[in-house]
Every structure is written in C-alpha cells, then in structure tokens.
PDB file of N, CA and C in Angstrom:
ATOM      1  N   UNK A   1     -19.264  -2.932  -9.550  1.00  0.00           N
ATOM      2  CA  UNK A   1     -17.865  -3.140  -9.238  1.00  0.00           C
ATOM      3  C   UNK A   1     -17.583  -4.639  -9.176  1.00  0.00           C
ATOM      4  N   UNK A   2     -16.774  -5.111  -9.722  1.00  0.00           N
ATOM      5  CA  UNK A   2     -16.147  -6.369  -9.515  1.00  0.00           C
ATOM      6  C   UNK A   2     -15.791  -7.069  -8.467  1.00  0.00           C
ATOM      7  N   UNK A   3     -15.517  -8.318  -8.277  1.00  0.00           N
ATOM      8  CA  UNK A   3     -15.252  -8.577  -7.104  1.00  0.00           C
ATOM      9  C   UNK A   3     -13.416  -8.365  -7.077  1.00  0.00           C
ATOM     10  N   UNK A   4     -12.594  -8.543  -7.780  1.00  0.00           N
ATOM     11  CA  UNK A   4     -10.925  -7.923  -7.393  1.00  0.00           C
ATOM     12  C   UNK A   4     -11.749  -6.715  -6.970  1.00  0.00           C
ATOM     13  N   UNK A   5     -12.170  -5.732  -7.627  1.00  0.00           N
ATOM     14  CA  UNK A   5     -11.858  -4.340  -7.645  1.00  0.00           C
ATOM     15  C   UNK A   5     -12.238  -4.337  -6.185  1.00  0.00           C
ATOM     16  N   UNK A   6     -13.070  -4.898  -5.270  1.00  0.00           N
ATOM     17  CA  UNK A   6     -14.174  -4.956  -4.314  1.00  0.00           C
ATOM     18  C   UNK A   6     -12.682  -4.939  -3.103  1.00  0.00           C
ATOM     19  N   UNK A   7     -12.116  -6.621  -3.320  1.00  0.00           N
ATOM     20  CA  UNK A   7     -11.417  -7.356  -2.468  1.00  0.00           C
ATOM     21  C   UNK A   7      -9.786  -6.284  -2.615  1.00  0.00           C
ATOM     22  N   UNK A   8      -9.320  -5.848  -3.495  1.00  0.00           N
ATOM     23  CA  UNK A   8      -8.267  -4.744  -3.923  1.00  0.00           C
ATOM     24  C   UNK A   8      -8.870  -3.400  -2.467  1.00  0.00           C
ATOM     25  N   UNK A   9      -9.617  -3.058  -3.060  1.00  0.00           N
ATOM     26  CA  UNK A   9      -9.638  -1.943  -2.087  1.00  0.00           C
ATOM     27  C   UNK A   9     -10.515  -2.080  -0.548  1.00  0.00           C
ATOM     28  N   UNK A  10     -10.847  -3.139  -0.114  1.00  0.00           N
ATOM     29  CA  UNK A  10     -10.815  -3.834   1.320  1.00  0.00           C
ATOM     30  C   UNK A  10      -9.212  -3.595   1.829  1.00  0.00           C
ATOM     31  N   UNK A  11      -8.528  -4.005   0.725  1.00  0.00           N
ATOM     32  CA  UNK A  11      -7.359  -4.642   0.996  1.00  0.00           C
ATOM     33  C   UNK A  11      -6.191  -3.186   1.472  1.00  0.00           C
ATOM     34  N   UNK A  12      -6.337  -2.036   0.210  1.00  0.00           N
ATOM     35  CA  UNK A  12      -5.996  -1.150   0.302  1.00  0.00           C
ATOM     36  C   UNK A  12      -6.333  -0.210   1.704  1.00  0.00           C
ATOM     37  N   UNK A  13      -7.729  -0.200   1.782  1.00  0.00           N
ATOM     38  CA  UNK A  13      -8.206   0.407   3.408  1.00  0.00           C
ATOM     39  C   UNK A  13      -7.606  -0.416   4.735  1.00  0.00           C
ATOM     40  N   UNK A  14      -7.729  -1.219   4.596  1.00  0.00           N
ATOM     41  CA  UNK A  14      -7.471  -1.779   5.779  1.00  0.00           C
ATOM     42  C   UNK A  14      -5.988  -2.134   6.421  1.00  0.00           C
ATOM     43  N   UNK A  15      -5.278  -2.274   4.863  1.00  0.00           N
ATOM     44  CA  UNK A  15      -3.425  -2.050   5.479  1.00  0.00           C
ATOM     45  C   UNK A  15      -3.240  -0.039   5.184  1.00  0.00           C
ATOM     46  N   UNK A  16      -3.944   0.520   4.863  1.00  0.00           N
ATOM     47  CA  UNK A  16      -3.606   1.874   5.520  1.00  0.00           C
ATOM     48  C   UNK A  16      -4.252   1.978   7.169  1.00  0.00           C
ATOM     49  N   UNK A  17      -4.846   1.498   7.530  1.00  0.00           N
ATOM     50  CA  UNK A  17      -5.184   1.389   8.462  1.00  0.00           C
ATOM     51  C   UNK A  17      -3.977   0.951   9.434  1.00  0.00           C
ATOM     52  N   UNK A  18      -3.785  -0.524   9.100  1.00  0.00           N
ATOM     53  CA  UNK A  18      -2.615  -1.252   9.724  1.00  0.00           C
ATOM     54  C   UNK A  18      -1.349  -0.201   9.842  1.00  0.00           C
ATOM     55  N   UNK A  19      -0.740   0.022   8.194  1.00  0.00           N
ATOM     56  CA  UNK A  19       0.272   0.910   8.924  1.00  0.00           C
ATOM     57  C   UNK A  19      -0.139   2.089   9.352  1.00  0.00           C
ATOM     58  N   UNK A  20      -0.792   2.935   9.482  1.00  0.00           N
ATOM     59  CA  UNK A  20      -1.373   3.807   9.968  1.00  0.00           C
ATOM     60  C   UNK A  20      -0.705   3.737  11.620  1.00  0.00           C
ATOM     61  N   UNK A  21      -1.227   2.869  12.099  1.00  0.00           N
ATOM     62  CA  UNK A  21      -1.310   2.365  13.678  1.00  0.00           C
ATOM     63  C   UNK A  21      -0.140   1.912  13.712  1.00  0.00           C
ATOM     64  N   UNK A  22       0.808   1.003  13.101  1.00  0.00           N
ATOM     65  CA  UNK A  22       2.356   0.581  13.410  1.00  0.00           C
ATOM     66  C   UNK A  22       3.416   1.318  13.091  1.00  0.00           C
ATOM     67  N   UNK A  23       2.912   2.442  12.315  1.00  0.00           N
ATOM     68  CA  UNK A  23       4.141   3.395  11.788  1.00  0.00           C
ATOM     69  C   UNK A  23       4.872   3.960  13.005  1.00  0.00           C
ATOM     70  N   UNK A  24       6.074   4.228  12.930  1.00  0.00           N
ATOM     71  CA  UNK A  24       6.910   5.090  13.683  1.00  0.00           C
ATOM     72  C   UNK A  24       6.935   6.388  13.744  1.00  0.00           C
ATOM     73  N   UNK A  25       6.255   7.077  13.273  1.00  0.00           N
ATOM     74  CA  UNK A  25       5.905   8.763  12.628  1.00  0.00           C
ATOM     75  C   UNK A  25       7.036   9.322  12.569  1.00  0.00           C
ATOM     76  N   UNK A  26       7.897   8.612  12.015  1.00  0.00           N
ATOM     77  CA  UNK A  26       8.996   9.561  11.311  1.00  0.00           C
ATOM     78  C   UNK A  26       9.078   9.975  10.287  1.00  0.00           C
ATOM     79  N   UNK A  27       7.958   9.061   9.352  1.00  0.00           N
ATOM     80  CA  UNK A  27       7.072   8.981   8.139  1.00  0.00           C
ATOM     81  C   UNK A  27       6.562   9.046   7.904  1.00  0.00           C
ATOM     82  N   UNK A  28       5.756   9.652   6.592  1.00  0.00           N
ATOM     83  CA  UNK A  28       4.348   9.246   6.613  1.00  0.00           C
ATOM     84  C   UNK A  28       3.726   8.541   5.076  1.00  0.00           C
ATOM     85  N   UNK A  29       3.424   7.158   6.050  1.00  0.00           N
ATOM     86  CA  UNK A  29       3.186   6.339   4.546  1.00  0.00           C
ATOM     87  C   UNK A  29       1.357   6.185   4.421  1.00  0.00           C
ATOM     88  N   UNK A  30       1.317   6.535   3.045  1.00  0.00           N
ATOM     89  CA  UNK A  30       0.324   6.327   2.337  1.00  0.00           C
ATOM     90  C   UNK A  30      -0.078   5.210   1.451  1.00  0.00           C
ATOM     91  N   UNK A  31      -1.255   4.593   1.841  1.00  0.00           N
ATOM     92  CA  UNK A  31      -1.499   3.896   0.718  1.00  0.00           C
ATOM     93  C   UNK A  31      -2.118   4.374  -0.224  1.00  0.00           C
ATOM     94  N   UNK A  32      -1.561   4.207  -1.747  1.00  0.00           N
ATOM     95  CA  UNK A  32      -2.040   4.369  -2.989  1.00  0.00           C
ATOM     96  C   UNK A  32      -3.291   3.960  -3.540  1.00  0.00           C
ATOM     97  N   UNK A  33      -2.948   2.609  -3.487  1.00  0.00           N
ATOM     98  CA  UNK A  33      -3.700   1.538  -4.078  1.00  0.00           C
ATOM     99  C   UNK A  33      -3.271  -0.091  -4.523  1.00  0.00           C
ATOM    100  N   UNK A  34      -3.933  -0.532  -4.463  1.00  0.00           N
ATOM    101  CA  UNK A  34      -3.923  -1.803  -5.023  1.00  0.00           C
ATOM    102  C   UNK A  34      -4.606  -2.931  -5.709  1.00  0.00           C
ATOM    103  N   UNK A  35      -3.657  -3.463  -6.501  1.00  0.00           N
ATOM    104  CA  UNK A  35      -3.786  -4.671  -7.243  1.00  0.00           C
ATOM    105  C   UNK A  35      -4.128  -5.766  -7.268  1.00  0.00           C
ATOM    106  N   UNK A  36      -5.280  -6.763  -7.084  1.00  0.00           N
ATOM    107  CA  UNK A  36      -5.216  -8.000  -6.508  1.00  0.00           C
ATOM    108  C   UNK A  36      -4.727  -8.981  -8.421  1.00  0.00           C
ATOM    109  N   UNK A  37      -4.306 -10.053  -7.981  1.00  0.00           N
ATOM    110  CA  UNK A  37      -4.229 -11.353  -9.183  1.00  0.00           C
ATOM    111  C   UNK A  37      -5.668 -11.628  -9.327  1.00  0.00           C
ATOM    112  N   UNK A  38      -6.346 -12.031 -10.949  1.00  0.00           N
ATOM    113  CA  UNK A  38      -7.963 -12.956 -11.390  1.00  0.00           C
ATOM    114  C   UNK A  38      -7.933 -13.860  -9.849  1.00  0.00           C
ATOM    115  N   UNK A  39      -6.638 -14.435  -9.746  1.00  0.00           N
ATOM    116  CA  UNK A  39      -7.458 -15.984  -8.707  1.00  0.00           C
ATOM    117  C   UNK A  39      -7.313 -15.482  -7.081  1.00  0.00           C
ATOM    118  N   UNK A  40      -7.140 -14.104  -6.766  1.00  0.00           N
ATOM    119  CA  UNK A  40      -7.061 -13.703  -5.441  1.00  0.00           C
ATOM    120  C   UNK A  40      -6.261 -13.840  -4.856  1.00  0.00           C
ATOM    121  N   UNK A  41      -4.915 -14.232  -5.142  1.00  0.00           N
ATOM    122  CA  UNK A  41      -4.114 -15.081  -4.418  1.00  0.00           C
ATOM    123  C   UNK A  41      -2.736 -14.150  -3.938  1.00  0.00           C
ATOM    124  N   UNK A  42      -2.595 -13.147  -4.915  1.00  0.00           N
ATOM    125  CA  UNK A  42      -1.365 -12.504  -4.500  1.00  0.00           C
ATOM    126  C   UNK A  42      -2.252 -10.807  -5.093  1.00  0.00           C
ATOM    127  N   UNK A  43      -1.469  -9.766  -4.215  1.00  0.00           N
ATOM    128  CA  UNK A  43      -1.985  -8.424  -4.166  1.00  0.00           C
ATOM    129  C   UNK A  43      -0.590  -7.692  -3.613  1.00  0.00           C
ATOM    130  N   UNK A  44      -0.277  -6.271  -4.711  1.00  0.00           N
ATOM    131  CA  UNK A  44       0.344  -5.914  -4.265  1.00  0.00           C
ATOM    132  C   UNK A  44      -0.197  -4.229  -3.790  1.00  0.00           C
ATOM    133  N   UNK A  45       0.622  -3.878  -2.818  1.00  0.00           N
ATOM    134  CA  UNK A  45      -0.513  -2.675  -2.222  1.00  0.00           C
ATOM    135  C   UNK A  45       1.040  -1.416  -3.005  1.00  0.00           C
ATOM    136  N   UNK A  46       0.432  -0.391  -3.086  1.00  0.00           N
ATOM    137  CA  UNK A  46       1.325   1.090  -3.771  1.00  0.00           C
ATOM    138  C   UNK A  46       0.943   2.019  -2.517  1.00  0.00           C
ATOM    139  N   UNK A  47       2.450   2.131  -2.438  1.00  0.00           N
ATOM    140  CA  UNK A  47       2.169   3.476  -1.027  1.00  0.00           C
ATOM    141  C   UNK A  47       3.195   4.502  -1.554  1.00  0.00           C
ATOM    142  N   UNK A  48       3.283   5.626  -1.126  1.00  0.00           N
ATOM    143  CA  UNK A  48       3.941   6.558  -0.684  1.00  0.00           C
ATOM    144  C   UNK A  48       4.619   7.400   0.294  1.00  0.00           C
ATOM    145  N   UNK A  49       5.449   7.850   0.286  1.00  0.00           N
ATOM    146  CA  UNK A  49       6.237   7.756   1.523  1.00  0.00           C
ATOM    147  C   UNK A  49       6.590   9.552   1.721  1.00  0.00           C
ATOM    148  N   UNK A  50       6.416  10.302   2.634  1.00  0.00           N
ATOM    149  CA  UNK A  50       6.986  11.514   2.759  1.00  0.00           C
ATOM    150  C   UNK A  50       7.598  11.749   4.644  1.00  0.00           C
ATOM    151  N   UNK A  51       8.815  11.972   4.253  1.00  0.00           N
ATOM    152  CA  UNK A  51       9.797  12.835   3.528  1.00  0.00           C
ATOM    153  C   UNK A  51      10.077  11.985   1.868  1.00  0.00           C
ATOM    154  N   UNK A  52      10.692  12.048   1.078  1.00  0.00           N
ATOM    155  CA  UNK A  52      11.482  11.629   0.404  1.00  0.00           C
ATOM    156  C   UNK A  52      12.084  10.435   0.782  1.00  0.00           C
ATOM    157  N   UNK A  53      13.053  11.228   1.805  1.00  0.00           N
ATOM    158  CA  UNK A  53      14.619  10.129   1.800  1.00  0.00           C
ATOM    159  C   UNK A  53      14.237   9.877   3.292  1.00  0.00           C
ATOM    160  N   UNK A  54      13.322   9.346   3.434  1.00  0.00           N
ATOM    161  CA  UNK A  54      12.197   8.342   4.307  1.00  0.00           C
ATOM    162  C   UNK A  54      11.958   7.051   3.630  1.00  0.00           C
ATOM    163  N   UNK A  55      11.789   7.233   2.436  1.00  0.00           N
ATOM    164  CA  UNK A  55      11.162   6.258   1.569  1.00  0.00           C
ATOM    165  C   UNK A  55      12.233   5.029   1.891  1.00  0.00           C
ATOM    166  N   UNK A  56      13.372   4.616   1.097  1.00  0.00           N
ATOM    167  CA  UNK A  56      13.788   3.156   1.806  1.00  0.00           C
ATOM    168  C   UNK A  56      13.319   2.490   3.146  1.00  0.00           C
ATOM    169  N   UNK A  57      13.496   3.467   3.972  1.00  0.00           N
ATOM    170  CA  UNK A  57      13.760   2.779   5.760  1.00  0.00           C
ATOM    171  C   UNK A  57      12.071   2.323   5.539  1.00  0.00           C
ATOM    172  N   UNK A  58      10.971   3.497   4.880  1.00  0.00           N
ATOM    173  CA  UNK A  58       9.942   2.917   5.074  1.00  0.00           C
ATOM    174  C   UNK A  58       8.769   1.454   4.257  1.00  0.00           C
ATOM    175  N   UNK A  59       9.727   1.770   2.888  1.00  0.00           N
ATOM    176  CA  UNK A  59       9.490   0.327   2.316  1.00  0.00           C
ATOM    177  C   UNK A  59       9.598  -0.623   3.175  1.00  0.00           C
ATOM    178  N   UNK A  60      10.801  -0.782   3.855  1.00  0.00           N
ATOM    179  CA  UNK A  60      11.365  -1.882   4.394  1.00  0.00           C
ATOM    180  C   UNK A  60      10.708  -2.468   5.588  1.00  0.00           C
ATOM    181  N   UNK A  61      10.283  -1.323   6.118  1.00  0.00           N
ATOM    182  CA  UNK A  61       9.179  -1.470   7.063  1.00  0.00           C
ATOM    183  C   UNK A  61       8.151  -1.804   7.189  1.00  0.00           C
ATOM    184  N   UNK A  62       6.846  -1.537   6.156  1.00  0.00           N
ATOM    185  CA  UNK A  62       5.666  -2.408   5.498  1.00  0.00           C
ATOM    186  C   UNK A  62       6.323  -3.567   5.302  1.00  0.00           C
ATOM    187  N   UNK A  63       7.408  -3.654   4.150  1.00  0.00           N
ATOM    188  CA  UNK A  63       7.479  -5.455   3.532  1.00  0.00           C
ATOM    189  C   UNK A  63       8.239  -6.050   5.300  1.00  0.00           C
ATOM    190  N   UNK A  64       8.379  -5.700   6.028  1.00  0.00           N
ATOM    191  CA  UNK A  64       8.737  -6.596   7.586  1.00  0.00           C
ATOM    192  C   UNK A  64       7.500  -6.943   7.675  1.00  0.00           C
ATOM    193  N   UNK A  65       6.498  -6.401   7.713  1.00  0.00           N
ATOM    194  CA  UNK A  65       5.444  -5.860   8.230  1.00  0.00           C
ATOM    195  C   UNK A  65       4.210  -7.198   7.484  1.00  0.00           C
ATOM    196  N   UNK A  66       4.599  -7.290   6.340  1.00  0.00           N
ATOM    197  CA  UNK A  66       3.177  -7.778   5.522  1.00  0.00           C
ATOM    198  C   UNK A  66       2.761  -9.134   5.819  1.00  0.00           C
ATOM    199  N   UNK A  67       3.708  -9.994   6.772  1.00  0.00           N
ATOM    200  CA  UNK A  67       2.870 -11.288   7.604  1.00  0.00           C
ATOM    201  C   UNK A  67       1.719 -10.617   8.361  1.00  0.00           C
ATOM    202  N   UNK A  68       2.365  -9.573   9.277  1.00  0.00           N
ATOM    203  CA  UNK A  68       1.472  -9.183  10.663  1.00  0.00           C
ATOM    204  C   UNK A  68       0.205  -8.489   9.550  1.00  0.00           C
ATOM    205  N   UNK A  69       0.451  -7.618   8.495  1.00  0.00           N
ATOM    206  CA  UNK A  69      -0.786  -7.381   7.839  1.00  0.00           C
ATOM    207  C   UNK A  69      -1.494  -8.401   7.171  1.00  0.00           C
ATOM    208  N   UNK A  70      -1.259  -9.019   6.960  1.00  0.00           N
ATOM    209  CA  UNK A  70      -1.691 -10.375   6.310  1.00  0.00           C
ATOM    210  C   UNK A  70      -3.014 -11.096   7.897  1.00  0.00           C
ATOM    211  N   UNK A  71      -1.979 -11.055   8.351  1.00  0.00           N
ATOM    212  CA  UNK A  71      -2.909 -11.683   9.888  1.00  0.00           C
ATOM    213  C   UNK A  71      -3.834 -10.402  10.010  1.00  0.00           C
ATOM    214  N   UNK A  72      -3.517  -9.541   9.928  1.00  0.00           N
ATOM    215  CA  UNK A  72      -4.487  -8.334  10.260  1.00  0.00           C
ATOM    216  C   UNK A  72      -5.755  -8.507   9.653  1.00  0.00           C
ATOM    217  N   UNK A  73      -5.520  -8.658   7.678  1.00  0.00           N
ATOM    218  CA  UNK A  73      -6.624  -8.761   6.792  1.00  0.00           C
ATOM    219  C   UNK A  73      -7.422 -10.238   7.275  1.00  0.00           C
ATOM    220  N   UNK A  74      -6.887 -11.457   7.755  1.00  0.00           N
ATOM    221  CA  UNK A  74      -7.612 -12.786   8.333  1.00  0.00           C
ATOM    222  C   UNK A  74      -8.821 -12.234   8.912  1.00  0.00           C
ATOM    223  N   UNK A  75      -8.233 -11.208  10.196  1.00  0.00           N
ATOM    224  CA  UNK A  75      -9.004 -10.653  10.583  1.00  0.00           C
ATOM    225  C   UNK A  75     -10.513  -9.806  10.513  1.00  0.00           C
ATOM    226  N   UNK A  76     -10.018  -9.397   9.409  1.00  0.00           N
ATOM    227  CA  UNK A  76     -11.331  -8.350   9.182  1.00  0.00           C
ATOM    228  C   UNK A  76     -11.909  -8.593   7.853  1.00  0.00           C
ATOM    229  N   UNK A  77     -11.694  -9.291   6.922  1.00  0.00           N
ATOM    230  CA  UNK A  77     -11.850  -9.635   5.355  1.00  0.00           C
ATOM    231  C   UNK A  77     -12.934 -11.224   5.781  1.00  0.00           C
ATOM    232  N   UNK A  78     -14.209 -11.272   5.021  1.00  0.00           N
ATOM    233  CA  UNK A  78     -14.396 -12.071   5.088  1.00  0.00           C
ATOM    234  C   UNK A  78     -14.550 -13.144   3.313  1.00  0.00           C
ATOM    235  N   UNK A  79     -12.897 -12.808   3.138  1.00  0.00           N
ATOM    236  CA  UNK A  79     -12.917 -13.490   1.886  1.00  0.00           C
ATOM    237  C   UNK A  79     -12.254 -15.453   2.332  1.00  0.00           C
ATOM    238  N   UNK A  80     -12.865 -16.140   1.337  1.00  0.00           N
ATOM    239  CA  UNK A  80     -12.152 -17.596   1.461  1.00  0.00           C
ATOM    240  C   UNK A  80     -10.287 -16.980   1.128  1.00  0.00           C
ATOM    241  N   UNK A  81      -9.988 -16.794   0.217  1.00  0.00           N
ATOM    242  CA  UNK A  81      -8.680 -16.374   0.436  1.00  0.00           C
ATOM    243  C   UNK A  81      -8.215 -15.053   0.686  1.00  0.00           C
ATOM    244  N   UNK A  82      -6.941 -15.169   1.525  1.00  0.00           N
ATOM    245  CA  UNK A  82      -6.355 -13.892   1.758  1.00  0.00           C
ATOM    246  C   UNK A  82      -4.969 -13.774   1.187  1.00  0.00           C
ATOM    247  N   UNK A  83      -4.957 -12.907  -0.060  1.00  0.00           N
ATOM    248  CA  UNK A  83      -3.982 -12.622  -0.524  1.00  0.00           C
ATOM    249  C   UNK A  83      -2.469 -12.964  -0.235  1.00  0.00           C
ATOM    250  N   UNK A  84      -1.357 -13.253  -0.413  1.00  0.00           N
ATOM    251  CA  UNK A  84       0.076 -12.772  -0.429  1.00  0.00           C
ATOM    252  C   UNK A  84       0.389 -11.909  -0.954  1.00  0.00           C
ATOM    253  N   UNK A  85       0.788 -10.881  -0.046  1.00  0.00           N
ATOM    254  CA  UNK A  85       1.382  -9.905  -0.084  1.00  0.00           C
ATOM    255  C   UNK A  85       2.444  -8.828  -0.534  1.00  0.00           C
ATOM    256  N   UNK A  86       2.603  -7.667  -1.609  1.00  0.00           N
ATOM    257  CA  UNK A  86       3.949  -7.405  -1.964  1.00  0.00           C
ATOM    258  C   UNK A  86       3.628  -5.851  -2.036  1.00  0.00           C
ATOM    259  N   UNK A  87       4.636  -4.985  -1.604  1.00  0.00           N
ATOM    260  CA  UNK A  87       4.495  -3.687  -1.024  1.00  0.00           C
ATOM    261  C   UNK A  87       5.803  -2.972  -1.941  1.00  0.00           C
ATOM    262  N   UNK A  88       5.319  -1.879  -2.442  1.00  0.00           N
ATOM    263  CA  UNK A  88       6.215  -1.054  -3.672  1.00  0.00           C
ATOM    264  C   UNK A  88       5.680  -0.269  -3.567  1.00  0.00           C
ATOM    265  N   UNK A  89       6.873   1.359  -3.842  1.00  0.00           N
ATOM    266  CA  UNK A  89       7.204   2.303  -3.786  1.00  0.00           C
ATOM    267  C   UNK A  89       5.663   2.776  -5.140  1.00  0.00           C
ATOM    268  N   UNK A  90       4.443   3.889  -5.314  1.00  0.00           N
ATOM    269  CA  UNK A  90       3.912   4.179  -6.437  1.00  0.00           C
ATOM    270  C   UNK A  90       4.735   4.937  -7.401  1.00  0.00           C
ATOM    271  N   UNK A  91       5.381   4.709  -8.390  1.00  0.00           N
ATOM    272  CA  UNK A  91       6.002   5.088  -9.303  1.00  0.00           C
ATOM    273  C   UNK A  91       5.207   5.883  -9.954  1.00  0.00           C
ATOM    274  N   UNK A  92       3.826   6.038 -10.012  1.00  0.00           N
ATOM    275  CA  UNK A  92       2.949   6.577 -10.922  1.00  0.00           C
ATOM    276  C   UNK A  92       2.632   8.083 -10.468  1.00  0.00           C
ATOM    277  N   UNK A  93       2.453   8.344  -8.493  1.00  0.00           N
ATOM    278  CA  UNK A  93       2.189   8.956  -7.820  1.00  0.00           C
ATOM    279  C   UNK A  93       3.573   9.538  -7.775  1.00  0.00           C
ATOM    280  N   UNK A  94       5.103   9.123  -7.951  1.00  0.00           N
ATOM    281  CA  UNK A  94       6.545   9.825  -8.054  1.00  0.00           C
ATOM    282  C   UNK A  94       5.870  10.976  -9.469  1.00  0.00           C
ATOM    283  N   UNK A  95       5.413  10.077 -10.308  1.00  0.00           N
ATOM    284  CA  UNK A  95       5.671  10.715 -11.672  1.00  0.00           C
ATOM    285  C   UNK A  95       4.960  12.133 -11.849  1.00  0.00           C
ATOM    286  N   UNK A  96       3.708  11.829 -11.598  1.00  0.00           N
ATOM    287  CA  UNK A  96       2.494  12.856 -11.186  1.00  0.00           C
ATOM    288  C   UNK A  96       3.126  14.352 -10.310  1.00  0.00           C
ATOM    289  N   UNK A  97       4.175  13.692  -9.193  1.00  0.00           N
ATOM    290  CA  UNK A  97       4.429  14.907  -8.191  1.00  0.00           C
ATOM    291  C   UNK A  97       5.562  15.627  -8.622  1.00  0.00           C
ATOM    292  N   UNK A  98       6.580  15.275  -9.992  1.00  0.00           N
ATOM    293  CA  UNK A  98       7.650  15.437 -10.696  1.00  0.00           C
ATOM    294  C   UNK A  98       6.801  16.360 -11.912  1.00  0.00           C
ATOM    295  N   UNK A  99       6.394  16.092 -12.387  1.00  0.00           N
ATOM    296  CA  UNK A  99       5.460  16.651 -13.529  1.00  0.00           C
ATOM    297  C   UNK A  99       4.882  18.153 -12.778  1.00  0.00           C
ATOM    298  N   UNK A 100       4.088  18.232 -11.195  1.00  0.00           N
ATOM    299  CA  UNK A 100       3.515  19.275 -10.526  1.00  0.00           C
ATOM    300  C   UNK A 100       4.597  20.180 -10.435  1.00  0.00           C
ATOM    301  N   UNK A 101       5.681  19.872 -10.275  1.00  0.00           N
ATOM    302  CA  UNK A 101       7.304  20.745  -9.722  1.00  0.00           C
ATOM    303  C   UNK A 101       7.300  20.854 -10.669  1.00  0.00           C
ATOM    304  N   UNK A 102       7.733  20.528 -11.780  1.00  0.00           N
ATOM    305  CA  UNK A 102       8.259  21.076 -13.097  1.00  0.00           C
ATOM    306  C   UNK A 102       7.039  22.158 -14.029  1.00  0.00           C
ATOM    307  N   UNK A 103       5.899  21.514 -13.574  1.00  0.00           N
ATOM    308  CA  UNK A 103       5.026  22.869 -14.128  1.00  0.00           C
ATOM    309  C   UNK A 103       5.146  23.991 -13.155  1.00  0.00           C
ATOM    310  N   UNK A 104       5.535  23.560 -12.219  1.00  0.00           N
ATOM    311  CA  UNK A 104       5.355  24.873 -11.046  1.00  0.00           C
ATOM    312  C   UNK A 104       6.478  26.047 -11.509  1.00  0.00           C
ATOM    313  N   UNK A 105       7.303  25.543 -11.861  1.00  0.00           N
ATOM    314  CA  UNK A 105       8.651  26.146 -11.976  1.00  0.00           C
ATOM    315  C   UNK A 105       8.932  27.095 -13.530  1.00  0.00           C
ATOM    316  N   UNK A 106       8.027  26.829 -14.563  1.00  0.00           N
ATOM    317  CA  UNK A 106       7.659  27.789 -15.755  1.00  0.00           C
ATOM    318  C   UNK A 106       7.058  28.674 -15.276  1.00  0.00           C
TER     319      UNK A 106
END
C-alpha cells in the first residue's frame, strides 16, 4: 500500500471517529472515503448522510467542523503534514443506492 493510500485512510478512520462522537444523532453520517493530494497537503473526506433530507444541515456540520477535525488528526496522525481539509456529499455512494431502488422496483 502506498503511503497516500496509508495517510487517506488514517484520515478517513479517524474523522469517522470524530464525527461519530460530535454528531447530533439526528443523523447519521458516514464516512465513505478519502482522497489525499501526491504532496499531502489537502484531502477531501466522502460521507453520507441518512435520512436524506438530513444531508444539507449535515454537510454543513462536518465542513464547521473540519478545523476541530483537523486538530483532532494533529492529534493522533503521526504524519509531518496534516492535510487541509474538504468534506462532500459521495455522489458515487447516491448513484450506487439509486441504481439498488430502481432494480428493486422491476
């Protein structure tokens, strides 16, 4: 395994973790996965959000959120750099669960 692929999913465990513990449970957000940049420097994490029409209030809530996760990863990552941060809806994981309903339904 590479070292992104390594430092990506440190990164991924440990802010499901974070929101895990700061969420409001009116939601429930998942992390997907994530992306780090070649030079380490910026990473964006893919979550998911259920209910549905949860999803805005809870975007908005991680990206408030991604200093205090940022300080979180200082914490527990023992990389020379720690990423900047950017938090989006998985479009890939929408597509996948749109595709399951529509086969369900033939």
């Amino acid at each position: 395994m590479q070292r992104n692929e390594k430092v990506a999913n440190q990164i991924k465990e440990l802010a499901a973790e974070f929101l895990g513990r700061e969420n409001n449970r009116t939601s429930l957000i998942t992390v997907i996965s994530c992306n780090t940049s070649p030079d380490l420097k910026k990473a964006t994490i893919f979550i998911t959000v259920l209910p549905n029409s949860k999803e805005h209030d809870a975007l908005e809530f991680a990206k408030r959120k991604r200093a205090e996760i940022r300080d979180f990863l200082k914490g527990k990552m023992n990389t020379k750099i720690i990423p900047f941060l950017d938090i989006q809806i998985d479009q890939g994981e929408k597509n996948r669960q749109k595709i399951d309903e529509l086969l369900r339904i033939k």
